[in-house]
N, C-alpha and C. Protein backbone atom coordinates (compact mmCIF):
# COMPACT_ATOMS: atom_id res chain seq x y z
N UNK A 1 152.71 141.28 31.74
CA UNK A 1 152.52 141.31 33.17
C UNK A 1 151.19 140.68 33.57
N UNK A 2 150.34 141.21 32.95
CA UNK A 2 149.06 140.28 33.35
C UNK A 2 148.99 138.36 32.77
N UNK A 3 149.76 138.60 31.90
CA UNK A 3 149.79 136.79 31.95
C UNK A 3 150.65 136.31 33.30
N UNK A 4 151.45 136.96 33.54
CA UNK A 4 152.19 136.78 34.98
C UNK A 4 151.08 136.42 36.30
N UNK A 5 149.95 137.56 36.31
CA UNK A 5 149.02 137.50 37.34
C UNK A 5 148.07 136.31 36.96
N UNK A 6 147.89 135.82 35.89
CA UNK A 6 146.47 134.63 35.25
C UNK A 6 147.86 133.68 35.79
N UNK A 7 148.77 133.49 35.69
CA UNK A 7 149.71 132.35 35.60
C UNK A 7 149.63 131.98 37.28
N UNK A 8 150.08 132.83 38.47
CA UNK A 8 149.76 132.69 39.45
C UNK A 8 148.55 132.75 40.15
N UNK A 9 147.53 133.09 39.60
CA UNK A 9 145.89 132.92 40.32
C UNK A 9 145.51 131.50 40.22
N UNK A 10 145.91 130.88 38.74
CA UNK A 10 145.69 129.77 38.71
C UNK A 10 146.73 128.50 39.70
N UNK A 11 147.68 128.98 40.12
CA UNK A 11 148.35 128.28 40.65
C UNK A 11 147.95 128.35 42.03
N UNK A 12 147.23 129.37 42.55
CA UNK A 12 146.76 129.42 43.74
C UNK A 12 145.68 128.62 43.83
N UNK A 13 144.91 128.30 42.86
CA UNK A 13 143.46 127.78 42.52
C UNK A 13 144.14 126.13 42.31
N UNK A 14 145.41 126.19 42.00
CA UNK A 14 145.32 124.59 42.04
C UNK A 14 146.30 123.92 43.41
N UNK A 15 146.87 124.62 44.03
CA UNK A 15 147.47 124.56 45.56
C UNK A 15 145.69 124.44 46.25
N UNK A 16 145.01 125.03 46.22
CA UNK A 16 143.77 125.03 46.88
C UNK A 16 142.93 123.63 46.54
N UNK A 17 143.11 123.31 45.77
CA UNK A 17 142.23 122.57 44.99
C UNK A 17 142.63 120.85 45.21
N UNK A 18 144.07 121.08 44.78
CA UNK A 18 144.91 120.07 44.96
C UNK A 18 145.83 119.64 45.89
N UNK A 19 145.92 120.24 46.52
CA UNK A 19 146.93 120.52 47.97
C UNK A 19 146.65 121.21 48.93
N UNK A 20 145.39 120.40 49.73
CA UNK A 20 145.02 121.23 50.80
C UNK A 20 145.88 121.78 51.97
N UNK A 21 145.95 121.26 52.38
CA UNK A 21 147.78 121.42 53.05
C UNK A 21 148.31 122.75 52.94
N UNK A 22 148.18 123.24 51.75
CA UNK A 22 149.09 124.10 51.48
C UNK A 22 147.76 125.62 50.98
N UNK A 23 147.51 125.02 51.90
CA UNK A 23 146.37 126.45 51.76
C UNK A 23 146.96 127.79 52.51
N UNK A 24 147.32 127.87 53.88
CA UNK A 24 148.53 129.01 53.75
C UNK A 24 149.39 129.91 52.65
N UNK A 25 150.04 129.06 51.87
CA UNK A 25 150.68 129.39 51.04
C UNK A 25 149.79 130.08 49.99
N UNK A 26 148.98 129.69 49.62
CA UNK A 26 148.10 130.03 48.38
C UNK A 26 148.09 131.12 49.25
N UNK A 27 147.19 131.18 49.87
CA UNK A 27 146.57 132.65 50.47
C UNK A 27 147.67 133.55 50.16
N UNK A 28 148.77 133.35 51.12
CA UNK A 28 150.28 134.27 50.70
C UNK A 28 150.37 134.93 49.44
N UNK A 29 149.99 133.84 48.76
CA UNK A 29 150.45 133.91 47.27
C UNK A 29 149.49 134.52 46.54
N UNK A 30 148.42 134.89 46.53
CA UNK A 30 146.97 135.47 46.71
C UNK A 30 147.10 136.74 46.91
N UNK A 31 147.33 136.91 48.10
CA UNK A 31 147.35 138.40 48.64
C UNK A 31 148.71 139.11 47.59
N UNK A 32 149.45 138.32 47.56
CA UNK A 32 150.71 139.41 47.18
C UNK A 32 150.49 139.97 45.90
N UNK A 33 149.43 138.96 45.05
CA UNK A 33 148.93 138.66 43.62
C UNK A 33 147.88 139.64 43.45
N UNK A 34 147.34 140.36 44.62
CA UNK A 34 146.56 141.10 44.86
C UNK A 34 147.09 142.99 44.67
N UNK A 35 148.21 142.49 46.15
CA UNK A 35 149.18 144.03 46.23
C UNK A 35 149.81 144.02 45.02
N UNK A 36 150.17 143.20 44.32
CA UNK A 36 150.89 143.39 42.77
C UNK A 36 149.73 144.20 41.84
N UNK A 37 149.07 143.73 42.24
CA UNK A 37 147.93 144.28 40.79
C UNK A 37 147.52 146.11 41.27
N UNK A 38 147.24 145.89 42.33
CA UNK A 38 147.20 147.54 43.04
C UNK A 38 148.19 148.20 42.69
N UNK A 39 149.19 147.76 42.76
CA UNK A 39 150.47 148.72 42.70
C UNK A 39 150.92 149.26 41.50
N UNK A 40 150.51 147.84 40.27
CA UNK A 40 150.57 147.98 38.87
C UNK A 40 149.72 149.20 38.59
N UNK A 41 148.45 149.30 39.27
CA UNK A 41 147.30 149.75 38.25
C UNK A 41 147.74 151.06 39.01
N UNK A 42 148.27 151.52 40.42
CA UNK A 42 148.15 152.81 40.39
C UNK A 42 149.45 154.02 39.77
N UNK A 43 150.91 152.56 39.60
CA UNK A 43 151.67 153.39 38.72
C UNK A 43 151.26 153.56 37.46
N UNK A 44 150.01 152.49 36.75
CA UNK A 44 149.59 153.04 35.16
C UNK A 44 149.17 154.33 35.42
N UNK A 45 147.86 154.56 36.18
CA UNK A 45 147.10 155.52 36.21
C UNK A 45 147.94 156.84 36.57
N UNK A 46 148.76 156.91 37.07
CA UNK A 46 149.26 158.57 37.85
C UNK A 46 150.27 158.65 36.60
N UNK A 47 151.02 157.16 35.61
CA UNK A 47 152.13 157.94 35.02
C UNK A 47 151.23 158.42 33.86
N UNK A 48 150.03 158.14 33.68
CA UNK A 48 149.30 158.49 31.96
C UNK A 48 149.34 159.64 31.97
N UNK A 49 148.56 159.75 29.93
CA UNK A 49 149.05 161.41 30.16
C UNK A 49 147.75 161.31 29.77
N UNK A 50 147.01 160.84 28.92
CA UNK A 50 145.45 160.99 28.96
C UNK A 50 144.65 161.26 30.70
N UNK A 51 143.93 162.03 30.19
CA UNK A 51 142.92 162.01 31.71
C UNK A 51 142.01 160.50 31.97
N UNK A 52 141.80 160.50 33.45
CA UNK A 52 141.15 158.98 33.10
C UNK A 52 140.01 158.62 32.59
N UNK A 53 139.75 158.83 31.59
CA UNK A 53 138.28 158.23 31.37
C UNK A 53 138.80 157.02 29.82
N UNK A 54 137.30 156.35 30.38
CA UNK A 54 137.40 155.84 28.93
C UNK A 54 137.11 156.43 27.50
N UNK A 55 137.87 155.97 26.41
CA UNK A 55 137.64 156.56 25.13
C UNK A 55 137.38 155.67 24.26
């Protein structure tokens, strides 16, 4: 899953970079890349069974 998120950041970084134009879209694509990662990290955290800390 996280190669999923490096795979699309970079694609946002090259729509930006390379296709100004299409800077809308990146952003879109950005944000959602964003709410994905929130959503990931708060179903890890509530389903664990360790408490949260690091070990």
């Amino acid at each position: 899953m996280e190669f999923l998120n490096f795979v699309l950041i970079f694609l946002t970084g090259y729509l930006v970079l390379k296709k100004p134009e299409k800077e809308k879209t990146a952003f879109s694509l950005l944000v959602i890349i964003v709410l994905y990662m929130v959503i990931h990290f708060l179903i890890g955290s509530r389903g664990s069974i360790l408490p949260p800390v690091n070990y």
